[in-house]
Every structure is written in structure tokens, then in C-alpha cells.
Protein backbone atom coordinates (compact mmCIF):
# COMPACT_ATOMS: atom_id res chain seq x y z
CA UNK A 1 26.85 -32.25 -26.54
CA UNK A 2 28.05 -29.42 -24.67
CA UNK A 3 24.85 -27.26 -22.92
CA UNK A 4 25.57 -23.41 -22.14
CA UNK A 5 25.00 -22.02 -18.85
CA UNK A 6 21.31 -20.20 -19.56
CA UNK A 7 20.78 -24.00 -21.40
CA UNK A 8 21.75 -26.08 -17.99
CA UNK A 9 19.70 -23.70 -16.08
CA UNK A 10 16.39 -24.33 -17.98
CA UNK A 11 16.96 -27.74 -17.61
CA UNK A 12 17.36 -27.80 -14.06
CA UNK A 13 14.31 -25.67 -13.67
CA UNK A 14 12.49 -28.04 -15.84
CA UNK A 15 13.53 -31.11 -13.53
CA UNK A 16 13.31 -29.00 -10.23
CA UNK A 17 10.00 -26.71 -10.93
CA UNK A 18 9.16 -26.48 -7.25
CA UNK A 19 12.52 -25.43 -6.43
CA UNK A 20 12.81 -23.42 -9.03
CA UNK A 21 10.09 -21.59 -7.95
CA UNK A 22 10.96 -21.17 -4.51
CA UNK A 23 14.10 -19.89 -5.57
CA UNK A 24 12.14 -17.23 -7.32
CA UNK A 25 9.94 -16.52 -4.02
CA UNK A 26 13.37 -16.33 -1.78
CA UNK A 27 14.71 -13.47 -4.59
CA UNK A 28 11.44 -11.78 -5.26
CA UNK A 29 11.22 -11.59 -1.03
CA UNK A 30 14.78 -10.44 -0.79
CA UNK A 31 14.62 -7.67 -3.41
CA UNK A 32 11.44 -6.21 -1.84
CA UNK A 33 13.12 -5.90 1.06
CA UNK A 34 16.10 -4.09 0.06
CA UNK A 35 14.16 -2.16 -2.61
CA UNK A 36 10.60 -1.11 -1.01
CA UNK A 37 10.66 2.35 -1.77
CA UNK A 38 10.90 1.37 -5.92
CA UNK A 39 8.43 -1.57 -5.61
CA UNK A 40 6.49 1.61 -3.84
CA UNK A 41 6.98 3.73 -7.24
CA UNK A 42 6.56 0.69 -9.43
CA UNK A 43 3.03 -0.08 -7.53
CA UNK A 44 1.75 3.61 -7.92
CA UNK A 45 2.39 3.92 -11.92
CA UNK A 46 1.12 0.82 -12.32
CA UNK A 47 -2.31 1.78 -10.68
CA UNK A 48 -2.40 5.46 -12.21
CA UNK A 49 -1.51 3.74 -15.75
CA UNK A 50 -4.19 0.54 -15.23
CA UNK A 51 -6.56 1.82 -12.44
CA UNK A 52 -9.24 -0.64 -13.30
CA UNK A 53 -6.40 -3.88 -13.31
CA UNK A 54 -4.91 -2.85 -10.35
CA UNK A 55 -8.39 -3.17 -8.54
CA UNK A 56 -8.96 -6.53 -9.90
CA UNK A 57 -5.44 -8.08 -8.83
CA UNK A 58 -6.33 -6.22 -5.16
CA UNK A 59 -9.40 -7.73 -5.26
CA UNK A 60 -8.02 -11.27 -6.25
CA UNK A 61 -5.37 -10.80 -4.04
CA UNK A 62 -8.34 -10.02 -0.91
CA UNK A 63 -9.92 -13.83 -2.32
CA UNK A 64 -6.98 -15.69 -2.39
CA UNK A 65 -5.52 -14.07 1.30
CA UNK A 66 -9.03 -13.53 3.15
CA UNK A 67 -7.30 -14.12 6.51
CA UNK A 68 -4.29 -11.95 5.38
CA UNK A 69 -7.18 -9.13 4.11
CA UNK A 70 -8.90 -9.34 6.98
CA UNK A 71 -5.76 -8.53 9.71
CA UNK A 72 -4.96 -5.66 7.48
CA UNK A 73 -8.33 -4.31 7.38
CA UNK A 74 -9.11 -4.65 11.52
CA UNK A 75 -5.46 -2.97 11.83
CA UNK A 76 -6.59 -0.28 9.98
CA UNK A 77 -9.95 0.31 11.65
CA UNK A 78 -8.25 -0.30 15.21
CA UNK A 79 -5.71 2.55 13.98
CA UNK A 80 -8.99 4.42 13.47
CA UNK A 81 -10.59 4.11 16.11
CA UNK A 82 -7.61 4.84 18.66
CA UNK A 83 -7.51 8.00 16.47
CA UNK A 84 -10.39 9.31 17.05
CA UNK A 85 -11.24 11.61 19.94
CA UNK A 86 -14.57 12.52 21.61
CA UNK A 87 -14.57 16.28 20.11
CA UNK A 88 -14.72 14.99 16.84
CA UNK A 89 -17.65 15.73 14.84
CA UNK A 90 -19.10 12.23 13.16
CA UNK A 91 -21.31 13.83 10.92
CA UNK A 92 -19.06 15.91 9.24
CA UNK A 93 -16.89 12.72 9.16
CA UNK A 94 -19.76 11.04 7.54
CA UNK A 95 -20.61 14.21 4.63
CA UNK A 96 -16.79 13.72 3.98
CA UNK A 97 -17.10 9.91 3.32
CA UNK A 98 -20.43 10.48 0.99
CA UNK A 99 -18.85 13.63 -0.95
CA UNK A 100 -15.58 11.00 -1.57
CA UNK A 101 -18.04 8.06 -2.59
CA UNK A 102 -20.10 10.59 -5.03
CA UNK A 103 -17.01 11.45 -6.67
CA UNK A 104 -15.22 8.27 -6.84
CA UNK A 105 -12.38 9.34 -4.67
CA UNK A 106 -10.54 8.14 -1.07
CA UNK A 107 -10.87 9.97 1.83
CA UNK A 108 -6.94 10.46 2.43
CA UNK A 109 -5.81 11.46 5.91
CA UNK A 110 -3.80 14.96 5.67
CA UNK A 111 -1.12 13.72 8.12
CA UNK A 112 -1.26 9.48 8.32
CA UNK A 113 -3.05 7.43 11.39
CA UNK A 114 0.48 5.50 11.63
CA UNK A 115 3.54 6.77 10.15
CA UNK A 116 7.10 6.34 11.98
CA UNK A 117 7.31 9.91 12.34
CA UNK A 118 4.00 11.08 13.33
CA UNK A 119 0.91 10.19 13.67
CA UNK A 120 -2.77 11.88 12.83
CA UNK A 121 -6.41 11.90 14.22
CA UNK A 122 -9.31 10.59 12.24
CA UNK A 123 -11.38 13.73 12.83
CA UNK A 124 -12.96 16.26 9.74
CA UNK A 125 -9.63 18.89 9.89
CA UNK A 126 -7.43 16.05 8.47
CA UNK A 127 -9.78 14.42 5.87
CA UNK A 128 -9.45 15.43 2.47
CA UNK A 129 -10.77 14.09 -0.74
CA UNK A 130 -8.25 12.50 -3.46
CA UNK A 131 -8.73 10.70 -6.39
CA UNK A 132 -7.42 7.20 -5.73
CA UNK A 133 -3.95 6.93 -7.48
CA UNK A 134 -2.81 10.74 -6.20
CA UNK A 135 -3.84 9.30 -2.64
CA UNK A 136 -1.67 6.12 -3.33
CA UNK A 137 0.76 7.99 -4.73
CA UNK A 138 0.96 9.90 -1.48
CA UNK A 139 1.00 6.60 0.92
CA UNK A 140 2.04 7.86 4.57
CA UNK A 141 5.07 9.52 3.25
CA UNK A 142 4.56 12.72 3.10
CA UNK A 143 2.25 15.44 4.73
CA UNK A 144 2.15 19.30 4.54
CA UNK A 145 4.18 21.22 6.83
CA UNK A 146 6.41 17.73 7.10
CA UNK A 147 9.33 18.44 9.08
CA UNK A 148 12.75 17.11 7.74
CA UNK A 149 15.30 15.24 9.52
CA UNK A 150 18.35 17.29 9.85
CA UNK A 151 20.84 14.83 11.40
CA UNK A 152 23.51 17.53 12.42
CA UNK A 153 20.47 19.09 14.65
């Protein structure tokens, strides 16, 4: 008996599941990397169409990687902090944070703490209020007034 292809492939996977699924991991890896900016687009409609699933799987994701959660989080409050100067007014910081929380929005940054092209202070002028999948949707990608590369310049 003569097996197709997609028929000798099963079987091999069968026999070989731990291969098999590294195989998967090294492809899944490799197309993220050459494809972020559509796993980007894929990740936003997927939390503005399921908001309340895409919470869960972050917060699964934050139980099952606690050390990987917690770099990522003291990155981002280091980023903060170093972003921060001693004019700015805490209080109003603070209103902003509450007013978010009452609403059930993200405080977004107008122009990102770390982007490759620029980078923003963590003081009141450049807090805003977003609902969380427009702020998502946003990432670090894009500010107002964002300046364009213009490579015959």
C-alpha cells in the first residue's frame, strides 16, 4: 500500500510527536520574525473582536511565564521611572490613573517611553485616556505630529 505525501507526514508526526512539535515551534518562531508587523494586526483584532479572551490568555500566559512577566513588567516601570522628571506633577499623574480606572480604560502615553525613533516623558502633558484595544491598536507606532522618514533627506 502506497501512502500519499500529507498520509506519510501524519504518520511521522504520529511516531515523532516531540519533533513534530518542535518543528512547529522552529516555524511558528521563524514566521514571527519575518512577519511581526501582521502578528501585530492579527493580535489587535483579535483583542478588539474577544476583549474579555484576550485578557484571559494574557493572564494565563502571566501564570505560566511569571519570571518572563515579571522582566517585562520591571522593564516597563524602569522605562518609567527614567522618564520621569522632577517638574512633573504626581498628582495630576495620579487623577489621570483614577479617571482611566473609573472608566475602564489605559492610560496611553501620547508619544511612547521607548520607541526606536523617539522617546516620551511619563509626566500629565503626554497621558491620555484610551479604551484598551484603540491603545493596543496604537502600540508605540505612531504618535501625533510623527515625523516621517524621508530617505532622500
Amino acid at each position: 500500500m502506497t501512502l500519499t505525501p500529507s498520509e506519510r507526514t501524519a504518520r511521522w508526526r504520529a511516531l515523532n510527536p516531540e519533533r513534530a512539535r518542535e518543528n512547529r515551534r522552529r516555524q511558528n518562531a521563524r514566521h514571527r520574525k519575518l512577519h511581526p508587523e501582521q502578528i501585530r494586526e492579527r493580535r489587535a483584532l483579535y483583542t478588539k473582536l474577544y476583549p474579555e479572551r484576550a485578557r484571559e490568555s494574557r493572564a494565563r500566559w502571566s501564570a505560566n511565564n511569571p519570571k518572563k512577566d515579571s522582566e517585562w513588567q520591571a522593564k516597563r516601570r524602569s522605562a518609567k521611572l527614567q522618564a520621569m522628571p522632577s517638574w512633573a506633577d504626581k498628582e495630576k499623574i495620579a487623577e489621570i490613573y483614577k479617571r482611566a480606572g473609573e472608566l475602564g480604560h489605559d492610560v496611553d502615553h501620547i508619544v511612547p517611553l521607548v520607541s526606536l525613533k523617539v522617546c516620551g516623558l511619563h509626566v500629565q502633558d503626554n497621558l491620555q485616556t484610551l479604551p484598551s484595544a484603540e491603545n493596543q491598536r496604537k502600540g508605540n507606532r505612531w504618535w501625533p505630529d510623527m515625523f516621517e522618514e524621508n530617505p532622500s533627506v
